[in-house]
Protein backbone atom coordinates (compact mmCIF):
# COMPACT_ATOMS: atom_id res chain seq x y z
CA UNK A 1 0.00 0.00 0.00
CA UNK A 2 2.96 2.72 0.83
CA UNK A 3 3.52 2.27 -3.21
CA UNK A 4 0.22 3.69 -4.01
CA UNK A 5 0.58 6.39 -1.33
CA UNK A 6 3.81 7.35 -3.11
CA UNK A 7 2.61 7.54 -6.46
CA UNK A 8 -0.73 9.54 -5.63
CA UNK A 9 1.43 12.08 -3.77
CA UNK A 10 3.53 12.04 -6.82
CA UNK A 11 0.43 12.60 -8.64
CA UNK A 12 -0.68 15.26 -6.64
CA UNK A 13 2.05 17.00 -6.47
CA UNK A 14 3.13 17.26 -10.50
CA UNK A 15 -0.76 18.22 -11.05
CA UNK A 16 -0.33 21.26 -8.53
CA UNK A 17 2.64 22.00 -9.73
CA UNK A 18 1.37 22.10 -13.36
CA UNK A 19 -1.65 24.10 -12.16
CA UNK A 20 0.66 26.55 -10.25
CA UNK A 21 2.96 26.94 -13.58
CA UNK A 22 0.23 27.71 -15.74
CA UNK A 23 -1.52 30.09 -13.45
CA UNK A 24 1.63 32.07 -13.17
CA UNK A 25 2.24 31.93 -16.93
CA UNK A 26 -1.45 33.19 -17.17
CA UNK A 27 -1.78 35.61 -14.44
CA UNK A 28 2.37 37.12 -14.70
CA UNK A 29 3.06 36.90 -18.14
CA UNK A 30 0.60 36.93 -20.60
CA UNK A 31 -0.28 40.65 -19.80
CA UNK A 32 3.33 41.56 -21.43
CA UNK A 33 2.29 39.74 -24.73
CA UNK A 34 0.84 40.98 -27.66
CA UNK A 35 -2.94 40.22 -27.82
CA UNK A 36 -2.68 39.05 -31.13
CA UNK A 37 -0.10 36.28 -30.14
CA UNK A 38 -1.22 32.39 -30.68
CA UNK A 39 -0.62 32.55 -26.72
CA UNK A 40 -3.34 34.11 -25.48
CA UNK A 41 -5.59 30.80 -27.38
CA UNK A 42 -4.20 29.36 -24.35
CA UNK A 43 -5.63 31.13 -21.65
CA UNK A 44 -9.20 32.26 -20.43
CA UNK A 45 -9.73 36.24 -20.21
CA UNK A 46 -7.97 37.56 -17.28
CA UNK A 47 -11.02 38.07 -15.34
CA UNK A 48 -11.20 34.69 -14.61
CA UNK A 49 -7.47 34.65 -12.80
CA UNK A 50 -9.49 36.49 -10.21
CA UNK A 51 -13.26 34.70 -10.16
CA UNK A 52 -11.98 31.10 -10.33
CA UNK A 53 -10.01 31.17 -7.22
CA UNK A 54 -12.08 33.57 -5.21
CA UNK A 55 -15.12 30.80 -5.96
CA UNK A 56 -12.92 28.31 -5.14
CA UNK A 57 -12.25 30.00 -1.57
CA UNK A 58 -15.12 30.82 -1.01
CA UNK A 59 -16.61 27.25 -1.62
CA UNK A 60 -13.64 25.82 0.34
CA UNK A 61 -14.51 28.39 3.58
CA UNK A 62 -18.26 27.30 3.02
CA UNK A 63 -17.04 23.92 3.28
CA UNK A 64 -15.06 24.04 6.36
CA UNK A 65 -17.99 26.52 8.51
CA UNK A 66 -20.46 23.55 7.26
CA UNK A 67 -17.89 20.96 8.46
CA UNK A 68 -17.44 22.40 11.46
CA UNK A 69 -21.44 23.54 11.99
CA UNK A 70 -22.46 19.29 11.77
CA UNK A 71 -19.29 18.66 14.15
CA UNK A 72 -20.68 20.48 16.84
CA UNK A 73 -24.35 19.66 16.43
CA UNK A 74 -23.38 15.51 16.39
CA UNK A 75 -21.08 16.78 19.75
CA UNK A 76 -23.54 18.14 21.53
CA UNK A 77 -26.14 15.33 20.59
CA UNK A 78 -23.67 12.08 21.81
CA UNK A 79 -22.83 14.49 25.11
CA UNK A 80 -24.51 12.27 28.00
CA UNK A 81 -26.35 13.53 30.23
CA UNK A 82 -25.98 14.03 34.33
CA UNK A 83 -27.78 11.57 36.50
CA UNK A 84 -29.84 13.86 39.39
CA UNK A 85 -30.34 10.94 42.09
């Protein structure tokens, strides 16, 4: 099994590293080309470099408050309750 850790964490990590290279490459250097240049075929409008991942946080923030909201509510159901004798 540690062989199929190691290869998904290789996985992981050249697909984040691709996505981080061609985020850059969007986001850093494409303004400095020509508009005209086969390039830019390559790329959404720039308006998405700052949409996408401000969805993206906000779904992952959503995420972890929702996480966190049915964490306490299962807590405070499985809490057992004081014995008055």
């Amino acid at each position: 099994m540690e062989l199929g850790d190691r290869a998904l964490g290789l996985l992981l990590l050249l697909f984040s590293s691709t996505l981080f290279a061609y985020y850059t490459f969007w986001v850093i250097i494409t303004p400095f080309v020509d508009t005209d240049h086969f390039v830019h075929n390559y790329f959404p409008a720039r308006e998405y470099a700052i949409i996408i991942p401000g969805l993206a946080g906000a779904a992952l923030i959503s995420f972890v408050l929702v996480f966190v909201g049915v964490v306490m509510v299962k807590s405070r159901h499985a809490k057992p309750k004081a014995k008055t004798s």
